[in-house]
N, C-alpha and C. Protein backbone atom coordinates (compact mmCIF):
# COMPACT_ATOMS: atom_id res chain seq x y z
N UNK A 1 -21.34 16.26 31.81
CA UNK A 1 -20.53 16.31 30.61
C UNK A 1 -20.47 14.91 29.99
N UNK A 2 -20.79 14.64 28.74
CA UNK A 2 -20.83 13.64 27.80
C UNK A 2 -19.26 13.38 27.73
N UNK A 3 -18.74 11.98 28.03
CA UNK A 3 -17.48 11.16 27.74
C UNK A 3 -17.32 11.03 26.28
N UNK A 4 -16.24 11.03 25.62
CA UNK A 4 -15.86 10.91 24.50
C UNK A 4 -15.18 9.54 24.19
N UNK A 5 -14.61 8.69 22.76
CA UNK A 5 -13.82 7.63 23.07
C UNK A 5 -13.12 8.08 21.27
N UNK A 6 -11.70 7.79 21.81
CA UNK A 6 -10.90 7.76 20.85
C UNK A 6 -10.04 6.59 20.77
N UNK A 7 -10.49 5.39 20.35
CA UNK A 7 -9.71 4.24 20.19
C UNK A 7 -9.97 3.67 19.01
N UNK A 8 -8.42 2.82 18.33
CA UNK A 8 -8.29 2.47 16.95
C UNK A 8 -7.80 0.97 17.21
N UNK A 9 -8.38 0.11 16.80
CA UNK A 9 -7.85 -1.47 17.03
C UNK A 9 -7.33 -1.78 15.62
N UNK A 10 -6.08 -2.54 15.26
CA UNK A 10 -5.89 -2.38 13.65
C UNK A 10 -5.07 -3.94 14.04
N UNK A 11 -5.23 -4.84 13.12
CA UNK A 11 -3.91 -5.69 12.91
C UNK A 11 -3.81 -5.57 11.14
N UNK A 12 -2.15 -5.51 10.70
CA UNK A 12 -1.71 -5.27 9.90
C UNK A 12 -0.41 -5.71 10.09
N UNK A 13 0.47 -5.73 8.66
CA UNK A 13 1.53 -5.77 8.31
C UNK A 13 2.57 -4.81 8.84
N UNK A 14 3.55 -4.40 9.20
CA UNK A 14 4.80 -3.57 8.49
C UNK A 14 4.77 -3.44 7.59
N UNK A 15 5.11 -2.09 7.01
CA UNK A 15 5.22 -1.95 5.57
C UNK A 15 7.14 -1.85 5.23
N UNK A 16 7.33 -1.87 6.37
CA UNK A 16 8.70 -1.06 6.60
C UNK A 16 9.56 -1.22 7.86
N UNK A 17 10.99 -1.51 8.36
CA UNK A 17 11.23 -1.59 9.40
C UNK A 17 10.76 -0.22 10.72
N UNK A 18 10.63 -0.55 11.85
CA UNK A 18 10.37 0.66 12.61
C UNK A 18 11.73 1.76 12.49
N UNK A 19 11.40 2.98 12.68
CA UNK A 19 12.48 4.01 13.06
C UNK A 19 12.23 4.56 14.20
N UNK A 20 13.42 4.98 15.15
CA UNK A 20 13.61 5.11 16.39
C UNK A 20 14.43 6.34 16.40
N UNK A 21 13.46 7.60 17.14
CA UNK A 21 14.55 8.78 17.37
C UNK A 21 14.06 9.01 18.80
N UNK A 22 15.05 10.38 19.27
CA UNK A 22 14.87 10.53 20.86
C UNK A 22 14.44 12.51 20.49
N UNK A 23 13.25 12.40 21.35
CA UNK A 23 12.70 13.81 21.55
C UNK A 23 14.24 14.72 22.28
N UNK A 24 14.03 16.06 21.93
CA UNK A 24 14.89 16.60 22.68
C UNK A 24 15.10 16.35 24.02
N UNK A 25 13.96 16.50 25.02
CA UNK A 25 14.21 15.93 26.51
C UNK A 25 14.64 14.65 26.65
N UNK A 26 15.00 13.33 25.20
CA UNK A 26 15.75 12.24 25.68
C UNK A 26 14.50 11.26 25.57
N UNK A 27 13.17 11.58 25.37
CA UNK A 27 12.26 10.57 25.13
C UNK A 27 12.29 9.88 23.92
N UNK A 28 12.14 8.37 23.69
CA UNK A 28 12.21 7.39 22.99
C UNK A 28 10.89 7.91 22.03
N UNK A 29 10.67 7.55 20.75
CA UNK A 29 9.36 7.87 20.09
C UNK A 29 9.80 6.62 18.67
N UNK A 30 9.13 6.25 18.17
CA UNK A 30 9.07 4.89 17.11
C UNK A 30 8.69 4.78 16.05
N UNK A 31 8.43 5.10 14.77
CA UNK A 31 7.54 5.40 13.76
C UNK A 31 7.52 4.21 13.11
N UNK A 32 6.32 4.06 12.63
CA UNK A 32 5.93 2.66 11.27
C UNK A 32 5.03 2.51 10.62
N UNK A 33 4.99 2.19 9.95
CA UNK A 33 3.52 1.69 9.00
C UNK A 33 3.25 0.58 8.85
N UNK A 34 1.43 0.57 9.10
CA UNK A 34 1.25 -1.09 8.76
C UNK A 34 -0.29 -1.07 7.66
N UNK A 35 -0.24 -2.11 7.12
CA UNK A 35 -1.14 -1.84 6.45
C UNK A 35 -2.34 -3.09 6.33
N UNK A 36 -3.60 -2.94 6.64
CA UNK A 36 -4.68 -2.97 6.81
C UNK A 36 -5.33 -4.06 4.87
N UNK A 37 -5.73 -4.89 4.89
CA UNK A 37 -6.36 -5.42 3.41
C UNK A 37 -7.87 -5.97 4.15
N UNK A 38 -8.83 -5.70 3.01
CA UNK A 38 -10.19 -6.71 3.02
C UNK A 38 -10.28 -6.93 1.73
N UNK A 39 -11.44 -8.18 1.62
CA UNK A 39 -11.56 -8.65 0.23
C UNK A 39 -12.93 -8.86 0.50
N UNK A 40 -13.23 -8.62 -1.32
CA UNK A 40 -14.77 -8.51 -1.05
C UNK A 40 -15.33 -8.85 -2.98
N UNK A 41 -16.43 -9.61 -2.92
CA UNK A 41 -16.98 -9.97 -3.95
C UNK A 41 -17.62 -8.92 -4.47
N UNK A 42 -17.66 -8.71 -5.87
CA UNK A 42 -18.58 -7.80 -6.43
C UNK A 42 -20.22 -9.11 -6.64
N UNK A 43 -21.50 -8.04 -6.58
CA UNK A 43 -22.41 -8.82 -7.19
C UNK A 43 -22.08 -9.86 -8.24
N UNK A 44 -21.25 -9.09 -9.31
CA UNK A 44 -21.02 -10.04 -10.81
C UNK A 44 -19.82 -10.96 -10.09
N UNK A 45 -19.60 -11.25 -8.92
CA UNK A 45 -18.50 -12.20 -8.64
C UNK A 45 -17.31 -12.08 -9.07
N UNK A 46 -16.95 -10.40 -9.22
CA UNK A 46 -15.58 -10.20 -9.62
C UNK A 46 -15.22 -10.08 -7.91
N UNK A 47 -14.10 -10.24 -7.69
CA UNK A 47 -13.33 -10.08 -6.36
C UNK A 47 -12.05 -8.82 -6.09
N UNK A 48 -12.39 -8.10 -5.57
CA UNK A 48 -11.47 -6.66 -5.23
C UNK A 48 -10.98 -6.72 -4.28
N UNK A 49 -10.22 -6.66 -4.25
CA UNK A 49 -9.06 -6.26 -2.59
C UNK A 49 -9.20 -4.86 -2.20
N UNK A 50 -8.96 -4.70 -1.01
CA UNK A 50 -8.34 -2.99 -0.89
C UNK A 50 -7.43 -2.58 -0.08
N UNK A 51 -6.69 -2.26 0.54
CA UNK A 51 -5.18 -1.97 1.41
C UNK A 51 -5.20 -0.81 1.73
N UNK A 52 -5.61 -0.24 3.05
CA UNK A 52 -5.34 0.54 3.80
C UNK A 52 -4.23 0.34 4.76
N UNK A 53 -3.39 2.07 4.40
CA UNK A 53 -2.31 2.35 5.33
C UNK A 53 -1.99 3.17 6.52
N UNK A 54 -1.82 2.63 7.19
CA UNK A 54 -1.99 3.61 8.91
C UNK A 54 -0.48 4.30 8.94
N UNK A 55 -0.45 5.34 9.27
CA UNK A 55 0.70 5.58 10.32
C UNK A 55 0.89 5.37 11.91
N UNK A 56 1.77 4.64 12.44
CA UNK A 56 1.50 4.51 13.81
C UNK A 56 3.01 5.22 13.84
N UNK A 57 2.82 6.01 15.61
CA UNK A 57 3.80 6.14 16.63
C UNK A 57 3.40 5.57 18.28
N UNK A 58 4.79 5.38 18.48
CA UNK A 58 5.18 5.06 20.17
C UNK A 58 5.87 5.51 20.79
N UNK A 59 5.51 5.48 21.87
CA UNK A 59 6.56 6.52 23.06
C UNK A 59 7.07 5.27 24.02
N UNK A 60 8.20 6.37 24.32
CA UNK A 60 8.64 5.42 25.46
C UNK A 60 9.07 4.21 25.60
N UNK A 61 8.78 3.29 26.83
CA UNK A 61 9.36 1.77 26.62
C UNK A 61 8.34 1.33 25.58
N UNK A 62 7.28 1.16 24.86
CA UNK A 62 6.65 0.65 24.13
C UNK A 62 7.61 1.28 22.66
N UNK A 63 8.17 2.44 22.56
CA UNK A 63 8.85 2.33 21.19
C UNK A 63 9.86 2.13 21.12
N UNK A 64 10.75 1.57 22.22
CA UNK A 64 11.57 0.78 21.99
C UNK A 64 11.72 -0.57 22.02
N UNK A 65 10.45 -0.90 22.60
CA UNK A 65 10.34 -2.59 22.64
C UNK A 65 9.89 -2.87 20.49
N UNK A 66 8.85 -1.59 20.31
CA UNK A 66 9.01 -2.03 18.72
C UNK A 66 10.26 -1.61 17.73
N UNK A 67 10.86 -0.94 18.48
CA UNK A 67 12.21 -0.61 17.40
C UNK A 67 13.10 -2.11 17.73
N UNK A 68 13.24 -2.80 19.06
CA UNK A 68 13.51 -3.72 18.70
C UNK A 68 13.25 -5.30 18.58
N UNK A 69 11.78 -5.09 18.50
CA UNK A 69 11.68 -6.71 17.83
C UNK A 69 10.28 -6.49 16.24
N UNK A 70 10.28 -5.34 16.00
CA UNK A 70 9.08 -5.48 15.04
C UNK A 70 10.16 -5.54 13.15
N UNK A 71 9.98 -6.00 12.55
CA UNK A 71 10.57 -5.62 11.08
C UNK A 71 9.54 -5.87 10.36
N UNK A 72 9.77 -5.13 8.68
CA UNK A 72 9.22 -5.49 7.89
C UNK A 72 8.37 -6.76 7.90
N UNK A 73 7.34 -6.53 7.25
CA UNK A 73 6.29 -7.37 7.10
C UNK A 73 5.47 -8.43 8.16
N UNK A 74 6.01 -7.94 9.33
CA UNK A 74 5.85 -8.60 10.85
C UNK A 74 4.32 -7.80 11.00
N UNK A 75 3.19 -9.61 11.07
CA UNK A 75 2.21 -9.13 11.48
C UNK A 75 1.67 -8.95 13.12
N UNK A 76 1.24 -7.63 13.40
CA UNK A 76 1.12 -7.20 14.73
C UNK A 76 -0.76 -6.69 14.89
N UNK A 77 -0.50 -6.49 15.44
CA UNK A 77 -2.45 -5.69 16.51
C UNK A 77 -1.45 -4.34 17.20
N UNK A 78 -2.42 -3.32 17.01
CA UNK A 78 -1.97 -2.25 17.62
C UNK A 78 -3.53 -1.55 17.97
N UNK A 79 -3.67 -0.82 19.02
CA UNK A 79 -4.33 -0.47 19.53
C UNK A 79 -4.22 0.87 20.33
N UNK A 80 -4.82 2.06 19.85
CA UNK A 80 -4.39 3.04 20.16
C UNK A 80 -5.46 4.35 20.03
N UNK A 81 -4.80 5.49 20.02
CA UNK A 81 -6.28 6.53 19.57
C UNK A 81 -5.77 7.02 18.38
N UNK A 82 -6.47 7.72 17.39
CA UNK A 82 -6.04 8.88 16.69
C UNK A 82 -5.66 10.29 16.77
N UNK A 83 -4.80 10.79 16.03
CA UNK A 83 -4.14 12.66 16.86
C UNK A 83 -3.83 12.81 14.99
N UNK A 84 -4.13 14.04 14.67
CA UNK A 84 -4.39 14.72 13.71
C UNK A 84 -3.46 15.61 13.93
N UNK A 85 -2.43 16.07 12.68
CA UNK A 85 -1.92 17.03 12.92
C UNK A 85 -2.43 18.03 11.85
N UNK A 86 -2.42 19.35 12.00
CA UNK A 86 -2.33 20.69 10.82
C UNK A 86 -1.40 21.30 11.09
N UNK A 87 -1.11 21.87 9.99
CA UNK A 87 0.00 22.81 9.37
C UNK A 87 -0.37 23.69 8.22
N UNK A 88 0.48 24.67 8.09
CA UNK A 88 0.42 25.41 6.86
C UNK A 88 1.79 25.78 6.28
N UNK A 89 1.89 25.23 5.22
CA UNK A 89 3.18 25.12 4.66
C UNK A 89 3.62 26.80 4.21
N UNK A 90 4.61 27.32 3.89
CA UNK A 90 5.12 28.58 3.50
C UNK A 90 4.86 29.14 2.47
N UNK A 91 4.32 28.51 1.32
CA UNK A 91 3.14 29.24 0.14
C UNK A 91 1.58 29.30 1.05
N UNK A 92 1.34 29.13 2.13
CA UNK A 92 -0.19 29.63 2.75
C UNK A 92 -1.02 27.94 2.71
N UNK A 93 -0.76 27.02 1.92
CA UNK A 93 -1.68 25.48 1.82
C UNK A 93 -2.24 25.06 3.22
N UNK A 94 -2.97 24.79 3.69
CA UNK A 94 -3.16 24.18 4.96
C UNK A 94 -2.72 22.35 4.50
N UNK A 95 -2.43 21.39 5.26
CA UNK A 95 -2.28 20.55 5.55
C UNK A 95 -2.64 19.78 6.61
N UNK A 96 -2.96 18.41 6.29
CA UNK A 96 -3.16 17.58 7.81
C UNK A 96 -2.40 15.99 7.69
N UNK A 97 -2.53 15.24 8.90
CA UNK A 97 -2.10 14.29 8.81
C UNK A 97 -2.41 13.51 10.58
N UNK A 98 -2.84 12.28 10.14
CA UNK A 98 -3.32 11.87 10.70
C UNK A 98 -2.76 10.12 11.31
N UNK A 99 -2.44 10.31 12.59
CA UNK A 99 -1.62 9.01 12.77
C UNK A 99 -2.38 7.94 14.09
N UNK A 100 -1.91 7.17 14.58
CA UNK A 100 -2.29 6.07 15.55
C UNK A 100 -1.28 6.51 16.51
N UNK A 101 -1.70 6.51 17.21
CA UNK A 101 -0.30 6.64 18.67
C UNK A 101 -0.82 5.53 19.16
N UNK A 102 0.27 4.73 19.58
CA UNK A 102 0.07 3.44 19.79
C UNK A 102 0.45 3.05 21.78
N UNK A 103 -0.75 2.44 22.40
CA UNK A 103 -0.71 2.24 23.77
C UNK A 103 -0.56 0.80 23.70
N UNK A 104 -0.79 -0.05 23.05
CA UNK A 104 -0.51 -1.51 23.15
C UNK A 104 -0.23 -2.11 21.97
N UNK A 105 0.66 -3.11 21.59
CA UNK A 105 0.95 -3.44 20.37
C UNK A 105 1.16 -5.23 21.25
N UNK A 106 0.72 -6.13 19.81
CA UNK A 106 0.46 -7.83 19.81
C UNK A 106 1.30 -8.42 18.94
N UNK A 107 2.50 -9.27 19.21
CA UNK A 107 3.08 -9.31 17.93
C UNK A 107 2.09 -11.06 17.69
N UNK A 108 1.97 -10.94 16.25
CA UNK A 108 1.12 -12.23 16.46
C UNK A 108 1.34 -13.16 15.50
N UNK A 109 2.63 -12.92 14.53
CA UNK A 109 2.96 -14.01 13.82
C UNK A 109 4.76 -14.61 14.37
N UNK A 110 4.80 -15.20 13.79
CA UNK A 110 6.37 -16.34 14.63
C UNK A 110 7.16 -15.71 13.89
N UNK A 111 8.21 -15.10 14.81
CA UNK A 111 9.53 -14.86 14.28
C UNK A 111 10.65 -16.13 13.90
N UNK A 112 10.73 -16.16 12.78
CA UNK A 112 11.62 -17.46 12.92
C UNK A 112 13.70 -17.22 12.88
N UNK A 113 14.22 -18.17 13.68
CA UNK A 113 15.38 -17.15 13.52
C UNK A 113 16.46 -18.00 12.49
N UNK A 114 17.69 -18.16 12.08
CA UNK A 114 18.18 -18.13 11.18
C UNK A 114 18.01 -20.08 10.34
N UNK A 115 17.79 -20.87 11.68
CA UNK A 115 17.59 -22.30 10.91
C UNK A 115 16.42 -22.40 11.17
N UNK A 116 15.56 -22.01 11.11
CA UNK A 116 14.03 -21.91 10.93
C UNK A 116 12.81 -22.41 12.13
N UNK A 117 13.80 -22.28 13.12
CA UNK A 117 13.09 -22.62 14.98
C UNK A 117 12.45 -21.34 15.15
N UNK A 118 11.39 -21.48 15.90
CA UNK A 118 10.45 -20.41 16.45
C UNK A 118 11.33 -20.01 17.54
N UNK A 119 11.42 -18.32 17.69
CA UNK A 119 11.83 -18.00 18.72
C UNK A 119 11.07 -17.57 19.70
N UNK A 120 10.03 -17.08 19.23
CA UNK A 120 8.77 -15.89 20.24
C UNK A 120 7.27 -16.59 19.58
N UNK A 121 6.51 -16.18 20.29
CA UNK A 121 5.25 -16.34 19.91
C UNK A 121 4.80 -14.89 20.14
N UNK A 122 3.22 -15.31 20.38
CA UNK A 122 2.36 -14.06 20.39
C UNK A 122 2.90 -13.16 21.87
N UNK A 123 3.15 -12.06 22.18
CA UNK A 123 3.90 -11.43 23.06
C UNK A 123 2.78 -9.71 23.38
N UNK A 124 2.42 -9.80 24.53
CA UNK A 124 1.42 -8.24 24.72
C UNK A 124 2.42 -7.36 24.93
N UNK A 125 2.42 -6.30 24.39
CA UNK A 125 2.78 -5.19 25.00
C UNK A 125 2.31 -4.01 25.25
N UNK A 126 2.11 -3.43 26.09
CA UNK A 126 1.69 -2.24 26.70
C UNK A 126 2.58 -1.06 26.61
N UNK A 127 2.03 0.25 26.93
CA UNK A 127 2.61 1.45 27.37
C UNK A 127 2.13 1.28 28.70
N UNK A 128 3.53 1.56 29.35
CA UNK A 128 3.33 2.10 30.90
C UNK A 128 2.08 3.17 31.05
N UNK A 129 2.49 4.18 30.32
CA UNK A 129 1.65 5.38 30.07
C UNK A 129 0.84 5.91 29.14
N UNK A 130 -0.44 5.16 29.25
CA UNK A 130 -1.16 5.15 27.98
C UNK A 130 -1.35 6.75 27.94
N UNK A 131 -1.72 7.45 26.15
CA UNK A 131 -1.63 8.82 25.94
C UNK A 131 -3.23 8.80 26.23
């Protein structure tokens, strides 16, 4: 049987602070967005940007270590697979959506705290239990 690989390496922004709810059985889960830019010359030397946006989630001690130290615009590395969801909404539409579940997250820019001293640096974090 042929091995498969589902892994997503991304560093990006926050777009947004994390949100933190608990699954019915009491499990931790984390939601956020970060978003992804390249820049790139046209032949005629015009210059275009472009900004791609991920959805990431976390489980567990990894989404609560980002519910509490990630905020807005905090640049991180996340590293994870992709999981697709479908649905069909109640007029018959099919739908999908497509997110990062996140097994390791890098925070990699300086948090600075209120008189402008570095508190943290670059910091790994893992899931105990990668998905």
């Amino acid at each position: 049987m042929t091995r498969g690989l589902n892994k997503v390496l991304l560093i990006g922004r926050l777009g947004r602070d994390p949100e933190m709810r608990y699954t019915p059985s009491g499990k931790p889960v984390t939601t956020f967005s970060i978003a992804t830019s390249r820049s790139w010359n046209t032949s005629e030397g015009d210059k275009h940007t472009e900004t791609e946006w991920f959805n990431i989630v976390a489980w567990g001690n990894l989404a609560e270590i980002c519910k509490q130290y990630l905020t807005k615009n905090r640049l991180v590395y996340i590293e994870g697979r992709l999981q697709t969801h479908h649905w069909e909404d109640p007029d018959g539409n099919k739908h999908s959506s497509t997110e990062i579940v996140a097994n390791e997250m890098i925070m990699l820019d300086e948090k600075k705290d209120g008189n402008n001293h570095q508190v943290e640096s670059e910091q790994v974090i893992e899931d105990e239990y990668p998905l």
